[in-house]
PDB file of N, CA and C in Angstrom:
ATOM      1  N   UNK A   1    -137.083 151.258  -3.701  1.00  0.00           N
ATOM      2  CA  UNK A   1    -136.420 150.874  -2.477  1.00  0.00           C
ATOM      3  C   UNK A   1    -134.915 150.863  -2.694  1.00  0.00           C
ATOM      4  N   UNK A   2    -134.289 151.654  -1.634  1.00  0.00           N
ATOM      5  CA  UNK A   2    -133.061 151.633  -1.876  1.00  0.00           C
ATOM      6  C   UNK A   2    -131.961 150.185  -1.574  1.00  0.00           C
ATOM      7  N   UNK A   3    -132.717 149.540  -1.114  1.00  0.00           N
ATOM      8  CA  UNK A   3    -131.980 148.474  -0.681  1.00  0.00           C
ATOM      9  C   UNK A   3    -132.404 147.120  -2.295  1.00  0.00           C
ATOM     10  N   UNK A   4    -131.429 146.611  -2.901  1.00  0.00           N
ATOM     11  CA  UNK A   4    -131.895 145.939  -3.977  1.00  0.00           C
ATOM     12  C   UNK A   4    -132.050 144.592  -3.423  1.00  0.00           C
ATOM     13  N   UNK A   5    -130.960 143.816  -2.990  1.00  0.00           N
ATOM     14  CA  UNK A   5    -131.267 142.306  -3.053  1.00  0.00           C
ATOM     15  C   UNK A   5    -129.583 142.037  -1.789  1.00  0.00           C
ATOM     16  N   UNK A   6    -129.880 141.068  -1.296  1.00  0.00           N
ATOM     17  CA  UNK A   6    -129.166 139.985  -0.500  1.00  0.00           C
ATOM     18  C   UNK A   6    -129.239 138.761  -0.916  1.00  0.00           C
ATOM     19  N   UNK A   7    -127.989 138.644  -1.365  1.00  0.00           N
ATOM     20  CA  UNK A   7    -127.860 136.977  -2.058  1.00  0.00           C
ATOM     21  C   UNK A   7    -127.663 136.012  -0.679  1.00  0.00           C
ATOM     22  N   UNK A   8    -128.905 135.634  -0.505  1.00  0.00           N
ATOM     23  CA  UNK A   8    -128.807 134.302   0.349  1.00  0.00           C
ATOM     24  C   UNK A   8    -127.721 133.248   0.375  1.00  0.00           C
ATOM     25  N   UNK A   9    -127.009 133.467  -0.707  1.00  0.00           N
ATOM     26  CA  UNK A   9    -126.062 131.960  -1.381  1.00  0.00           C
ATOM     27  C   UNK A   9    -124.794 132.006  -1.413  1.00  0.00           C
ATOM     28  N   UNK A  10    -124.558 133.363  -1.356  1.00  0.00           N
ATOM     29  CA  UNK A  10    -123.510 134.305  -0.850  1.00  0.00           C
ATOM     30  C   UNK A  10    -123.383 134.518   0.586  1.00  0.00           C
ATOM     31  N   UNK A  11    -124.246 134.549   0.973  1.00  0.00           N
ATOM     32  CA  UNK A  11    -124.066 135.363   2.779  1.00  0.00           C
ATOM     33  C   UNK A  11    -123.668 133.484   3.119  1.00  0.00           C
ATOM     34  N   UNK A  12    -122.921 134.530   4.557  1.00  0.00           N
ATOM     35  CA  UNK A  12    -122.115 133.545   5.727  1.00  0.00           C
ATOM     36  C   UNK A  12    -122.563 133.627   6.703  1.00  0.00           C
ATOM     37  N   UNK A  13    -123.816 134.582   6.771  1.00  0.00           N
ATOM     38  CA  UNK A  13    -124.206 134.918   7.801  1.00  0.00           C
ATOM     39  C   UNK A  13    -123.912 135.018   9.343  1.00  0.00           C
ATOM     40  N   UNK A  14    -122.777 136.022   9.263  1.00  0.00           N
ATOM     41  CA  UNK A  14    -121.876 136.405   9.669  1.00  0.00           C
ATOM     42  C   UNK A  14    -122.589 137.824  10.798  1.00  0.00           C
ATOM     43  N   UNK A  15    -123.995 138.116  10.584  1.00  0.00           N
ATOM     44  CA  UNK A  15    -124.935 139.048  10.733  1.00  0.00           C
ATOM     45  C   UNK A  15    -124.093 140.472  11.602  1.00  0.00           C
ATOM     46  N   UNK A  16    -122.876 140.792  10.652  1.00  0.00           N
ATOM     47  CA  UNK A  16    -122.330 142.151  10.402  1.00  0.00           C
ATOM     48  C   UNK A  16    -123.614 143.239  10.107  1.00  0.00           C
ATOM     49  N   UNK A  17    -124.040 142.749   9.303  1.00  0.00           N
ATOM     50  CA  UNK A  17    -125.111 144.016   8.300  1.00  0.00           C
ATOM     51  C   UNK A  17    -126.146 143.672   9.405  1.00  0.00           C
ATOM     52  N   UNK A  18    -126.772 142.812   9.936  1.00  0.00           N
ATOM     53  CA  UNK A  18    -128.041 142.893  10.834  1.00  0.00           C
ATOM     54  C   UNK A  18    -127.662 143.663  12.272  1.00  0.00           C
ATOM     55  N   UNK A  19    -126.209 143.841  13.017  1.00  0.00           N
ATOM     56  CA  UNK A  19    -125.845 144.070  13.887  1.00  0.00           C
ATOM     57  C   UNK A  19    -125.916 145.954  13.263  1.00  0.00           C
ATOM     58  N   UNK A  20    -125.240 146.285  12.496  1.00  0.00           N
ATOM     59  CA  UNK A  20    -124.528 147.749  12.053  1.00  0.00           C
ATOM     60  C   UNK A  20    -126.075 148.676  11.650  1.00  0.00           C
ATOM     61  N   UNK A  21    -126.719 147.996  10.786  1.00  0.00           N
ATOM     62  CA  UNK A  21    -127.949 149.064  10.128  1.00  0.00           C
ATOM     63  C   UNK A  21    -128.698 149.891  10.989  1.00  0.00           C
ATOM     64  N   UNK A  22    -128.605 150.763  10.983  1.00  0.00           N
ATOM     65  CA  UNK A  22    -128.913 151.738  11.292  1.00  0.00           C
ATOM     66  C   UNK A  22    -130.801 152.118  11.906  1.00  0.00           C
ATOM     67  N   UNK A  23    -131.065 151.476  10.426  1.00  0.00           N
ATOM     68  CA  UNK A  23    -132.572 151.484  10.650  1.00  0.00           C
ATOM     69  C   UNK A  23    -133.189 150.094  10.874  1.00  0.00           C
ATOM     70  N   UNK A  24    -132.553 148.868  11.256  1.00  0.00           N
ATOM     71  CA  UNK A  24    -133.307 147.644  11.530  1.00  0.00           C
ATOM     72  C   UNK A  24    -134.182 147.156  10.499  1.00  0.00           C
ATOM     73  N   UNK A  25    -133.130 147.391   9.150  1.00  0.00           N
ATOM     74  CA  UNK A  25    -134.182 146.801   7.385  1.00  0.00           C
ATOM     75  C   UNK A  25    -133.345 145.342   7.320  1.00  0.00           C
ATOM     76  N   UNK A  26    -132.529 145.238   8.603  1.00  0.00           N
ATOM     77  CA  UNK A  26    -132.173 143.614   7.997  1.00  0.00           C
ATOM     78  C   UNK A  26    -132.414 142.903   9.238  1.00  0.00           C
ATOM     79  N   UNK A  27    -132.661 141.113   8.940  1.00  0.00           N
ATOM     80  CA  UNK A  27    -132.911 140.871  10.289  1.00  0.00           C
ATOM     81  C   UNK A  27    -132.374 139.234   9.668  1.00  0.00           C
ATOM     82  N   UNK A  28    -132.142 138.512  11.348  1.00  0.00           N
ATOM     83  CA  UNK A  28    -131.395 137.044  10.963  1.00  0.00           C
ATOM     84  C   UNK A  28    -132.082 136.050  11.017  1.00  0.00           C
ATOM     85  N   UNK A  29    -132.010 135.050  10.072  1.00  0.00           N
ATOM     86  CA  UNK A  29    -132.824 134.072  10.054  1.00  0.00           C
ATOM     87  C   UNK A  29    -132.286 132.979  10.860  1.00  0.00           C
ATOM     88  N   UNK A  30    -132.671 132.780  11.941  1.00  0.00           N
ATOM     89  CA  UNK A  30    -131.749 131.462  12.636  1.00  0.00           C
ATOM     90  C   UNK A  30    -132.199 129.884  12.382  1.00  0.00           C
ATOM     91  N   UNK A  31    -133.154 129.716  11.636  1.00  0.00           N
ATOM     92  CA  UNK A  31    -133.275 128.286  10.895  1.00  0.00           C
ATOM     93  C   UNK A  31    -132.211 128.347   9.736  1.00  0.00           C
ATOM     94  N   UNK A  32    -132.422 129.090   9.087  1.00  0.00           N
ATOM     95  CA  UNK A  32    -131.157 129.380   7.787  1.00  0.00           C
ATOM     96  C   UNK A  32    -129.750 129.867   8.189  1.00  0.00           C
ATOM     97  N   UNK A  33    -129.671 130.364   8.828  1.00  0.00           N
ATOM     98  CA  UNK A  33    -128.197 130.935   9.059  1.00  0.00           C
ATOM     99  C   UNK A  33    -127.891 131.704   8.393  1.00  0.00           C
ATOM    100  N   UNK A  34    -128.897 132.832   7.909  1.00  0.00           N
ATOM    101  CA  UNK A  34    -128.538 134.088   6.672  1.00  0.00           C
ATOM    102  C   UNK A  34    -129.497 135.639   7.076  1.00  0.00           C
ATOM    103  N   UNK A  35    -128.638 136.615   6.698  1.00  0.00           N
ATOM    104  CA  UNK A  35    -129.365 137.640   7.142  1.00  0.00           C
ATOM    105  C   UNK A  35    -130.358 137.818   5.810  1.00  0.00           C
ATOM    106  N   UNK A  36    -131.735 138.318   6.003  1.00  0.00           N
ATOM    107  CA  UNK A  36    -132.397 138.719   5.078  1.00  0.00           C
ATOM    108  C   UNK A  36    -133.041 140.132   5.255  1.00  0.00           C
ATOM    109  N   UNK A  37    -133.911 140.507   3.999  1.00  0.00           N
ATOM    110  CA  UNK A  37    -133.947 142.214   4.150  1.00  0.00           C
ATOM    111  C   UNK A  37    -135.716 142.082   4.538  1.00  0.00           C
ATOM    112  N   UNK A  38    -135.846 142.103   5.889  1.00  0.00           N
ATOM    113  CA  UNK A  38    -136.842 142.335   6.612  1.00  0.00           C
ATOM    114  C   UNK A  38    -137.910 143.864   6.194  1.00  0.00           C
ATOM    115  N   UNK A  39    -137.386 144.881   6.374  1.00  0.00           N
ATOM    116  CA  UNK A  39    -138.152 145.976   6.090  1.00  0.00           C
ATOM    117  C   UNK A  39    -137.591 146.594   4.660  1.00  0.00           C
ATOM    118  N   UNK A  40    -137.596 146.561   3.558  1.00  0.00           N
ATOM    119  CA  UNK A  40    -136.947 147.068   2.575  1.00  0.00           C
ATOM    120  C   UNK A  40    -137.548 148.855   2.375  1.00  0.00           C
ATOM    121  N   UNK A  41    -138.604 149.239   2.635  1.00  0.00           N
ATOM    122  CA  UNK A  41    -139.009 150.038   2.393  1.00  0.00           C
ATOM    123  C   UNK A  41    -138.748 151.487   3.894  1.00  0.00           C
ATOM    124  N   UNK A  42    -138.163 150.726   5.334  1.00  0.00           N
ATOM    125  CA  UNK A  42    -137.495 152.137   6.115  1.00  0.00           C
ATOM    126  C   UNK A  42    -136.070 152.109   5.440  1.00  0.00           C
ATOM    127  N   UNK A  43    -134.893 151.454   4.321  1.00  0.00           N
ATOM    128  CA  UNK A  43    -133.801 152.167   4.235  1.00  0.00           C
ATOM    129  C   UNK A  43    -134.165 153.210   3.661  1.00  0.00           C
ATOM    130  N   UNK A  44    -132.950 154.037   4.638  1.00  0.00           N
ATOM    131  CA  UNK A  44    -132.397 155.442   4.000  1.00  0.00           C
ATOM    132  C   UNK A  44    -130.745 155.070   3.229  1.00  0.00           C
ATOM    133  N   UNK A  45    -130.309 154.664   2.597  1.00  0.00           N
ATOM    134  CA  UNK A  45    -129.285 154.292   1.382  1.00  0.00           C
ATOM    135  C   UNK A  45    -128.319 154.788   2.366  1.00  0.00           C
ATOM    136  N   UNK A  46    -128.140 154.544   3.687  1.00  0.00           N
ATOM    137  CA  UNK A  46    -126.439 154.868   4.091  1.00  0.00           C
ATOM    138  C   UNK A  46    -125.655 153.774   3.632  1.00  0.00           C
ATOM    139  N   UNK A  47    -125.441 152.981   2.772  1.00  0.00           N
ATOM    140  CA  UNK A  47    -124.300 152.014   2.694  1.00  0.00           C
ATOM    141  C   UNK A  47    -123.602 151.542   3.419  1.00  0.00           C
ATOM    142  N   UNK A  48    -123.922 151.631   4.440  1.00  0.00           N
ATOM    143  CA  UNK A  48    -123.511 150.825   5.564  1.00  0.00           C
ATOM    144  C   UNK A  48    -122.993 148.971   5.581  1.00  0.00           C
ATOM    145  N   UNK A  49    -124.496 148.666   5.581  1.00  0.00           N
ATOM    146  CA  UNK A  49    -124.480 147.307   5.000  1.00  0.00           C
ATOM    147  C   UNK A  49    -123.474 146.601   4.123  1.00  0.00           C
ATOM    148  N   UNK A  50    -123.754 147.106   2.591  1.00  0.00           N
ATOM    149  CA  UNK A  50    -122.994 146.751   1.650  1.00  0.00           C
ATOM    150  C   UNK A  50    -121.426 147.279   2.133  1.00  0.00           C
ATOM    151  N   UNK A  51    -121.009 147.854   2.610  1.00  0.00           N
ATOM    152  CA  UNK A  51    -119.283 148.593   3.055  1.00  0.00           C
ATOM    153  C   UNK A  51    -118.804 147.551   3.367  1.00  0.00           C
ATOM    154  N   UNK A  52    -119.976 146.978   5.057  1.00  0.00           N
ATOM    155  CA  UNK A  52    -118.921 146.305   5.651  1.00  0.00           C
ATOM    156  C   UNK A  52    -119.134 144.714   5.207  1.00  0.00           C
ATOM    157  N   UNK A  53    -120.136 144.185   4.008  1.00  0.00           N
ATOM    158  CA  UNK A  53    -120.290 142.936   3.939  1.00  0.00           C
ATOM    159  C   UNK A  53    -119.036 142.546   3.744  1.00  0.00           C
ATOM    160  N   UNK A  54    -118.440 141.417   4.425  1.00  0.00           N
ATOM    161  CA  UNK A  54    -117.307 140.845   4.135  1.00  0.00           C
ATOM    162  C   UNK A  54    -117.275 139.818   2.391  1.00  0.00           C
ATOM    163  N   UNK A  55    -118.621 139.691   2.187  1.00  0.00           N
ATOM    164  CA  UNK A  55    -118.906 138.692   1.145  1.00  0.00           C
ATOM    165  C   UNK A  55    -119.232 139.297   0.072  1.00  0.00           C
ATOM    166  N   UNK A  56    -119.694 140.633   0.045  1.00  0.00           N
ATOM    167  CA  UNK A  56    -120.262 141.845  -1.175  1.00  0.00           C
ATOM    168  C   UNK A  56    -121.380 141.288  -1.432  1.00  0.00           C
ATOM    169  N   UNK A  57    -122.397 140.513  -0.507  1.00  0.00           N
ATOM    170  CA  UNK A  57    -123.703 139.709  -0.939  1.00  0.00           C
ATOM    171  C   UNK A  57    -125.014 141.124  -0.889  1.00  0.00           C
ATOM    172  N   UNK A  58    -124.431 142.311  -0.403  1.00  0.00           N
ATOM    173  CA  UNK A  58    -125.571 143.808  -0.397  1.00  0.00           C
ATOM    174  C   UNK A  58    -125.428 144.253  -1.413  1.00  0.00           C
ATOM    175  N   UNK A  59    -126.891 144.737  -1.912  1.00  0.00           N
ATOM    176  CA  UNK A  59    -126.734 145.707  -3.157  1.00  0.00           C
ATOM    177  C   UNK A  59    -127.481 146.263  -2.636  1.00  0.00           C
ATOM    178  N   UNK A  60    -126.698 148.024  -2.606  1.00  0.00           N
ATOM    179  CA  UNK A  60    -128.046 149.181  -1.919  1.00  0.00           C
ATOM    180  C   UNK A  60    -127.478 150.255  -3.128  1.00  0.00           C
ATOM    181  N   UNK A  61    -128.665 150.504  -3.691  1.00  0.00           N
ATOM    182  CA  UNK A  61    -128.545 152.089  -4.261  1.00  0.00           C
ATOM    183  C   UNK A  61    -129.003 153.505  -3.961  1.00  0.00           C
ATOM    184  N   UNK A  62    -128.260 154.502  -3.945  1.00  0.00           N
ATOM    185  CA  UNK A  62    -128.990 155.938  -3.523  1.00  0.00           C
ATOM    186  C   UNK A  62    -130.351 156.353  -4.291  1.00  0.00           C
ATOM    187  N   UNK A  63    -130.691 155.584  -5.098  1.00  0.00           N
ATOM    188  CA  UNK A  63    -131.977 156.380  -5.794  1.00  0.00           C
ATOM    189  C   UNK A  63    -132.889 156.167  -4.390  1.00  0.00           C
ATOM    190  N   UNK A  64    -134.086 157.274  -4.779  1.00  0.00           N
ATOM    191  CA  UNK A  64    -135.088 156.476  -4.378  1.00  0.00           C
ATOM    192  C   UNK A  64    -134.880 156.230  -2.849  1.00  0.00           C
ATOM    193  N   UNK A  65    -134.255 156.772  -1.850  1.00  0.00           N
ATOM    194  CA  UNK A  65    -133.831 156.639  -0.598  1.00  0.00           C
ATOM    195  C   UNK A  65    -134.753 157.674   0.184  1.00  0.00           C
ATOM    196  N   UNK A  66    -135.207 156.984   1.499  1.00  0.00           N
ATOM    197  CA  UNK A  66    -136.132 157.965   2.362  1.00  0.00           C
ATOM    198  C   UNK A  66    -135.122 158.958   2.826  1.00  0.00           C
ATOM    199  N   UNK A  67    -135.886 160.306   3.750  1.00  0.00           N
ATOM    200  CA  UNK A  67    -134.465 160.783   4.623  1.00  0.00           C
ATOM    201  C   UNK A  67    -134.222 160.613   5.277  1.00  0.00           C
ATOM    202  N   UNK A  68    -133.177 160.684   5.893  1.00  0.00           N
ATOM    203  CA  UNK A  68    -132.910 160.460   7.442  1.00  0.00           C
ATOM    204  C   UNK A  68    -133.375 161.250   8.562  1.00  0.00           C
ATOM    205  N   UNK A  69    -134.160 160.380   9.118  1.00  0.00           N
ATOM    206  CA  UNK A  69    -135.046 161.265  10.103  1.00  0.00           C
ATOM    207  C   UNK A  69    -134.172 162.061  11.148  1.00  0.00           C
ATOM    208  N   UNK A  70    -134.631 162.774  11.660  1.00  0.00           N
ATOM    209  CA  UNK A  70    -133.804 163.850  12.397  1.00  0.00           C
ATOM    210  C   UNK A  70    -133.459 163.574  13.998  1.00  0.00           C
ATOM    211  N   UNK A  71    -132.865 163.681  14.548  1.00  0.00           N
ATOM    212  CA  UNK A  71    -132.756 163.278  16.130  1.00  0.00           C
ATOM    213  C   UNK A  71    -133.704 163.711  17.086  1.00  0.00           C
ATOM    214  N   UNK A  72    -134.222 165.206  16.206  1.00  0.00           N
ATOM    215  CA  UNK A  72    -134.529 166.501  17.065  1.00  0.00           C
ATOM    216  C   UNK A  72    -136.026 166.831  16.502  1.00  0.00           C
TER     217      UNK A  72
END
């Protein structure tokens, strides 16, 4: 899975990365106040997430990444 880990302890939950992703692999916990990684297995490794965390609490790596499905 290209997506590694979200430090709960770290996030401000600020839900940047739950708003931006592309494919809906993160989602917000509103008892906690933290985004967590809901589907780990639809990212496709755009780095998205991790770019814009203001806190650097994303770790996504390109291995191991699905493709990006096509529009068409």
């Amino acid at each position: 899975m290209p997506i590694k880990s979200l430090s709960v302890e770290l996030c401000t939950g600020c839900r940047i990365c739950v708003d931006i992703c592309p494919e809906d692999v993160l989602r917000y916990n509103d008892a906690e106040r933290k985004a967590y990684i809901a589907y780990p297995k639809d990212c496709v490794a755009c780095l998205v997430c991790e770019y814009f965390c203001p806190v650097n609490c994303i770790d996504v790596t390109v291995d191991k990444a699905r493709a990006v499905p096509s529009p068409y």
